[in-house]
N, C-alpha and C. Protein backbone atom coordinates (compact mmCIF):
# COMPACT_ATOMS: atom_id res chain seq x y z
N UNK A 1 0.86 -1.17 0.00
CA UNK A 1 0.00 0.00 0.00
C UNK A 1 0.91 1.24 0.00
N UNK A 2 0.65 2.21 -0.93
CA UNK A 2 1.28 3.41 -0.78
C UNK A 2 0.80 4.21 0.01
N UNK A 3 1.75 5.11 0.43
CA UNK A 3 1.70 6.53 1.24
C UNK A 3 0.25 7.15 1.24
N UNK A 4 -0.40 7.59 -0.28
CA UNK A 4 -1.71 8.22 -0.28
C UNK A 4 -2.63 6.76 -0.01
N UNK A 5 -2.70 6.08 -0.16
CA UNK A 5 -3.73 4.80 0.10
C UNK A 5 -3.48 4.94 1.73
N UNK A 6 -2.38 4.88 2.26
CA UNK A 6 -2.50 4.70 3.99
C UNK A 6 -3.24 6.32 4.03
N UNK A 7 -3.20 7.38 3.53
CA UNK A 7 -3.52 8.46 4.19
C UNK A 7 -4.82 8.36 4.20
N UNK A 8 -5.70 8.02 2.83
CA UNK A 8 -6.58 8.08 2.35
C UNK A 8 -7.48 7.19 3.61
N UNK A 9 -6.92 6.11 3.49
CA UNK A 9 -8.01 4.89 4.57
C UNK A 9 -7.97 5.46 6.18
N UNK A 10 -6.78 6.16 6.60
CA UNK A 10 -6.34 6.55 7.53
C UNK A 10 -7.74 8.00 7.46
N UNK A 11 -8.18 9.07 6.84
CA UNK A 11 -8.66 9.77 6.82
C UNK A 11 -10.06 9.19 6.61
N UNK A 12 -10.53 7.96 6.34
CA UNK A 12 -11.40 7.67 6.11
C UNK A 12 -12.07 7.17 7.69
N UNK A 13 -11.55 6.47 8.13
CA UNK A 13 -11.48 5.89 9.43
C UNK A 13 -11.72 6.74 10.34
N UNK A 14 -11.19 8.64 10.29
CA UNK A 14 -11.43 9.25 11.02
C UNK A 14 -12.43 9.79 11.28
N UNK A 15 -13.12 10.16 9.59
CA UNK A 15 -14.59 10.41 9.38
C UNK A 15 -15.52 9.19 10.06
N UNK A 16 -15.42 8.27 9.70
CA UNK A 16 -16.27 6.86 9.86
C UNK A 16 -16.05 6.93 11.70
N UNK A 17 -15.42 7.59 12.42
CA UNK A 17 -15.31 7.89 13.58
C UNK A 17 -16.05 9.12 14.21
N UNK A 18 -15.68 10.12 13.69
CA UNK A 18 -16.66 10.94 13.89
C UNK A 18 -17.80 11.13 13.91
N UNK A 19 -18.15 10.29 12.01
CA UNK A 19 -19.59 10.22 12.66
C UNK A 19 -20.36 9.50 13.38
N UNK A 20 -19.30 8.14 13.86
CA UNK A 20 -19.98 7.56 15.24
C UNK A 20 -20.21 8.40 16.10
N UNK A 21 -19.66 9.12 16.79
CA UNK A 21 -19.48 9.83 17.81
C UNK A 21 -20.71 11.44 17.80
N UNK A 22 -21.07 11.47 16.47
CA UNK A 22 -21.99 12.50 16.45
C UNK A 22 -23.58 12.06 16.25
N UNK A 23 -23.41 10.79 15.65
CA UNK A 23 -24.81 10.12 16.15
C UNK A 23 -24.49 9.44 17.71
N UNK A 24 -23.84 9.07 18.29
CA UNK A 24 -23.70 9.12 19.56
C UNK A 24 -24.31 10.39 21.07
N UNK A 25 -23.85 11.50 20.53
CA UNK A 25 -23.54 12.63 20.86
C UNK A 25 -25.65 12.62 20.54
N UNK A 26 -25.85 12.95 19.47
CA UNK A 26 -27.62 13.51 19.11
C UNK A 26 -27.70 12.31 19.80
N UNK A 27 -27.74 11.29 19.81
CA UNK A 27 -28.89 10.03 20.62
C UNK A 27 -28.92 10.85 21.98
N UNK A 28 -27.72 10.71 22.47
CA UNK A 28 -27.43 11.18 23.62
C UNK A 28 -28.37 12.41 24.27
N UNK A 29 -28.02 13.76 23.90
CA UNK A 29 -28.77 14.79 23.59
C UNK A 29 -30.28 14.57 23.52
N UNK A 30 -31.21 13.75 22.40
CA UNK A 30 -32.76 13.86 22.39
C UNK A 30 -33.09 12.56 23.54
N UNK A 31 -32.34 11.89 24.54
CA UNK A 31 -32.52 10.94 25.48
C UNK A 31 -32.59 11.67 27.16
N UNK A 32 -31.53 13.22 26.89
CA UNK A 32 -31.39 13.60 27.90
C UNK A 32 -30.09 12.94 28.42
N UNK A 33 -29.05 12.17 28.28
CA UNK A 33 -28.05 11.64 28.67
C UNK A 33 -28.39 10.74 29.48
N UNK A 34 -30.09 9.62 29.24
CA UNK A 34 -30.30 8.68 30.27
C UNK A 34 -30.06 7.63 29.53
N UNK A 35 -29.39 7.33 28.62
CA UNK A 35 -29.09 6.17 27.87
C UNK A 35 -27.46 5.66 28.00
N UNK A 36 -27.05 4.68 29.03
CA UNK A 36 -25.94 4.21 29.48
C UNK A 36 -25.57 3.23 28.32
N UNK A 37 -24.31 3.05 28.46
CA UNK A 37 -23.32 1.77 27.73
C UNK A 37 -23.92 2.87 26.38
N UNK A 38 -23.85 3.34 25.76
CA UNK A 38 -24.00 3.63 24.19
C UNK A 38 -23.31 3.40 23.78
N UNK A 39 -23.43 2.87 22.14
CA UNK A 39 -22.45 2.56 21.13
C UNK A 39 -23.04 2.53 19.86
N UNK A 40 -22.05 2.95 19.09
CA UNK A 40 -22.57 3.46 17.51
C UNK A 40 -22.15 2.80 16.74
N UNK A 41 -22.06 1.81 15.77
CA UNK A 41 -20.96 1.43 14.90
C UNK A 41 -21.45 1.28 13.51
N UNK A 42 -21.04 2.17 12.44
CA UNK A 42 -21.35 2.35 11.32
C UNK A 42 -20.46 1.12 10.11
N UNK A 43 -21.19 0.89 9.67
CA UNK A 43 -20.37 -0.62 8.66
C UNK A 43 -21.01 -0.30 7.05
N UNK A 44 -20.36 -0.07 6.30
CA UNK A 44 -20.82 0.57 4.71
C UNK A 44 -22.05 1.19 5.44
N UNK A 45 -23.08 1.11 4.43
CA UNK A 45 -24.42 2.01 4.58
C UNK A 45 -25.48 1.40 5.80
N UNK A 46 -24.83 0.68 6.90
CA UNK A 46 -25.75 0.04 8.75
C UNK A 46 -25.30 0.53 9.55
N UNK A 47 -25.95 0.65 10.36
CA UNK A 47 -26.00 1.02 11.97
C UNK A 47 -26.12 0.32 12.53
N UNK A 48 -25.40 0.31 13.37
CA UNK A 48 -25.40 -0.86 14.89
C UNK A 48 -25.54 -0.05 16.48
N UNK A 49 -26.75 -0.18 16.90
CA UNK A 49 -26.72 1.06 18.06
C UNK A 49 -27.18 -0.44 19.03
N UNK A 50 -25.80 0.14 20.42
CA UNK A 50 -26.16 -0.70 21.77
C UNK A 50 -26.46 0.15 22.91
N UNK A 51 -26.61 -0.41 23.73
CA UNK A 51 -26.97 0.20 25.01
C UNK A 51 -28.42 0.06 25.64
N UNK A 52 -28.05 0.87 26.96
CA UNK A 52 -29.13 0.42 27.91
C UNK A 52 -29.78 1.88 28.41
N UNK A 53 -31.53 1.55 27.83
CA UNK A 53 -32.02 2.62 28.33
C UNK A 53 -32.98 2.59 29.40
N UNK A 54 -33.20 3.29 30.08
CA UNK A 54 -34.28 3.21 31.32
C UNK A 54 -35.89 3.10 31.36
N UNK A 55 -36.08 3.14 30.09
CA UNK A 55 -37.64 3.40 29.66
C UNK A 55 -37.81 3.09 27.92
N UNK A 56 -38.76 2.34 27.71
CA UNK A 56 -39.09 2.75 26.43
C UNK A 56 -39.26 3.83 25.49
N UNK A 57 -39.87 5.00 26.33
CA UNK A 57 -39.63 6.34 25.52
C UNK A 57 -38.46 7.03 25.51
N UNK A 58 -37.63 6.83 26.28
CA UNK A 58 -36.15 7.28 26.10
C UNK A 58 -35.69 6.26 25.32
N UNK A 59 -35.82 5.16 24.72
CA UNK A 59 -35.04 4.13 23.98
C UNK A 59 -35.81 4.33 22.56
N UNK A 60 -36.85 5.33 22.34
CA UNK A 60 -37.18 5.53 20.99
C UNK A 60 -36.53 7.41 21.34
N UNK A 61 -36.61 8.36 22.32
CA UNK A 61 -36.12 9.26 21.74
C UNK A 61 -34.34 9.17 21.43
N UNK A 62 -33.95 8.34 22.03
CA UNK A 62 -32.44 8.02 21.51
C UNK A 62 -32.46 7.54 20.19
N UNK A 63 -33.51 6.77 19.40
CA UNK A 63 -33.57 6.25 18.10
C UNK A 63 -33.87 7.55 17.33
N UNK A 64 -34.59 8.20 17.81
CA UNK A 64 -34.80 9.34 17.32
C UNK A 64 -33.53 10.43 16.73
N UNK A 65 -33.19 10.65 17.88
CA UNK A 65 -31.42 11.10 17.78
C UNK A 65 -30.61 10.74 16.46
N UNK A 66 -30.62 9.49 16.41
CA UNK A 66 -29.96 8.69 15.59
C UNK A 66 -30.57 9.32 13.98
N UNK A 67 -31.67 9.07 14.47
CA UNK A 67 -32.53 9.72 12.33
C UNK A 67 -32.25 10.94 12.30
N UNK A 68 -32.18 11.75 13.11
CA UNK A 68 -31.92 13.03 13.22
C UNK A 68 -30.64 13.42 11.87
N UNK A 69 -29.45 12.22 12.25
CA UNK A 69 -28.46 12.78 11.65
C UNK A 69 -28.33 11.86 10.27
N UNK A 70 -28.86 10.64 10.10
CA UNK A 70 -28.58 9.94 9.06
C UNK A 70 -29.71 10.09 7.98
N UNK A 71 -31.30 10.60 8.22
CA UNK A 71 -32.04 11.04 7.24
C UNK A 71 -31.35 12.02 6.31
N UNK A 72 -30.74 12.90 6.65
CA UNK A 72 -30.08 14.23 5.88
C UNK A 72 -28.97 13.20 5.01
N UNK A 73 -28.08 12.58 5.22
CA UNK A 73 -27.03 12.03 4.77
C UNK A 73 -27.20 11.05 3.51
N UNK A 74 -26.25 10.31 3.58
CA UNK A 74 -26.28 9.38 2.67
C UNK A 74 -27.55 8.63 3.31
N UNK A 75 -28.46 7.50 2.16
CA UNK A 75 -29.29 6.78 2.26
C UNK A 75 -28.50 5.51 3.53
N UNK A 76 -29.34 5.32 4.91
CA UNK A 76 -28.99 4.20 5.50
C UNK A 76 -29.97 3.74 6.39
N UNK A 77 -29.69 2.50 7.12
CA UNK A 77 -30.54 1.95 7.90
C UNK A 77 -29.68 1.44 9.02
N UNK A 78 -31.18 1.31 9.61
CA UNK A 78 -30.23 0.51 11.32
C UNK A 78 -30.42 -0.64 11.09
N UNK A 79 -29.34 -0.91 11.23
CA UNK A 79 -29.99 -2.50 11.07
C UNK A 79 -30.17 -3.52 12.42
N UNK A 80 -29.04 -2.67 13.28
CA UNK A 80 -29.31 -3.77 14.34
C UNK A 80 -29.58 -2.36 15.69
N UNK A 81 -30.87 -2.50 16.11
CA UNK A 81 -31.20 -1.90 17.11
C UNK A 81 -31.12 -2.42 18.84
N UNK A 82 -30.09 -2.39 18.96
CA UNK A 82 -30.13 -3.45 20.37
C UNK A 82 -30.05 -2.27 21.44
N UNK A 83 -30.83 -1.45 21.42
CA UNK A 83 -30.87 -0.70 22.94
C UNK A 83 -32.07 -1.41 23.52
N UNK A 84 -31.79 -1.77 25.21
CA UNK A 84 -32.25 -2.55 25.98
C UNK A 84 -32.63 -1.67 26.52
N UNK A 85 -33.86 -2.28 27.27
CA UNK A 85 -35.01 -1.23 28.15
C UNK A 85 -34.18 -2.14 29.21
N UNK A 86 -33.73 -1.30 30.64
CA UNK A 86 -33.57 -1.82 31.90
C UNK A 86 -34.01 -0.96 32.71
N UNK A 87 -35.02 -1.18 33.35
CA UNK A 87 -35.17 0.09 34.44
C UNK A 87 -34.36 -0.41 35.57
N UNK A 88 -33.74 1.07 36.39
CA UNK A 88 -33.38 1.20 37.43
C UNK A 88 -33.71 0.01 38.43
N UNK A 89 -32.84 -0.47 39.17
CA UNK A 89 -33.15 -1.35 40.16
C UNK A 89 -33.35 -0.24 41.63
């Protein structure tokens, strides 16, 4: 691999990071910050969202979050929705 191929994948990786972290960030935000363990992981055009929310309506306004930023964008889907309802013990 040459120099621009490492930069290129290397710059790609950073984006593909960021925008974990900014659909992270909006889930976060339309949940109120009651959605623990979060995790984002973007794979070509899927979503993989984990974590544990306290209520059902905070585990759809965190989904919410999420469309917030990927309706505008490129065409994608979630594909794997694994945020868990746990209420508080």
């Amino acid at each position: 691999m040459c120099k621009a191929e490492e930069q290129d994948l290397l710059r790609a990786t950073e984006i593909k990071l960021a925008f974990e972290r900014a659909i992270e960030r909006q889930a976060m935000r339309r949940a109120w910050g009651r959605i623990s363990e979060l995790e984002v992981e973007v794979k070509d055009r899927s979503i993989f969202v984990r974590g544990l929310a306290p209520s059902y309506f905070l585990k759809q306004l965190a989904l919410q979050g999420v469309l917030d930023l990927i309706e505008p964008a490129v065409p994608m889907q979630i594909v794997s929705n694994d945020l868990l309802v746990e209420r508080p013990s």
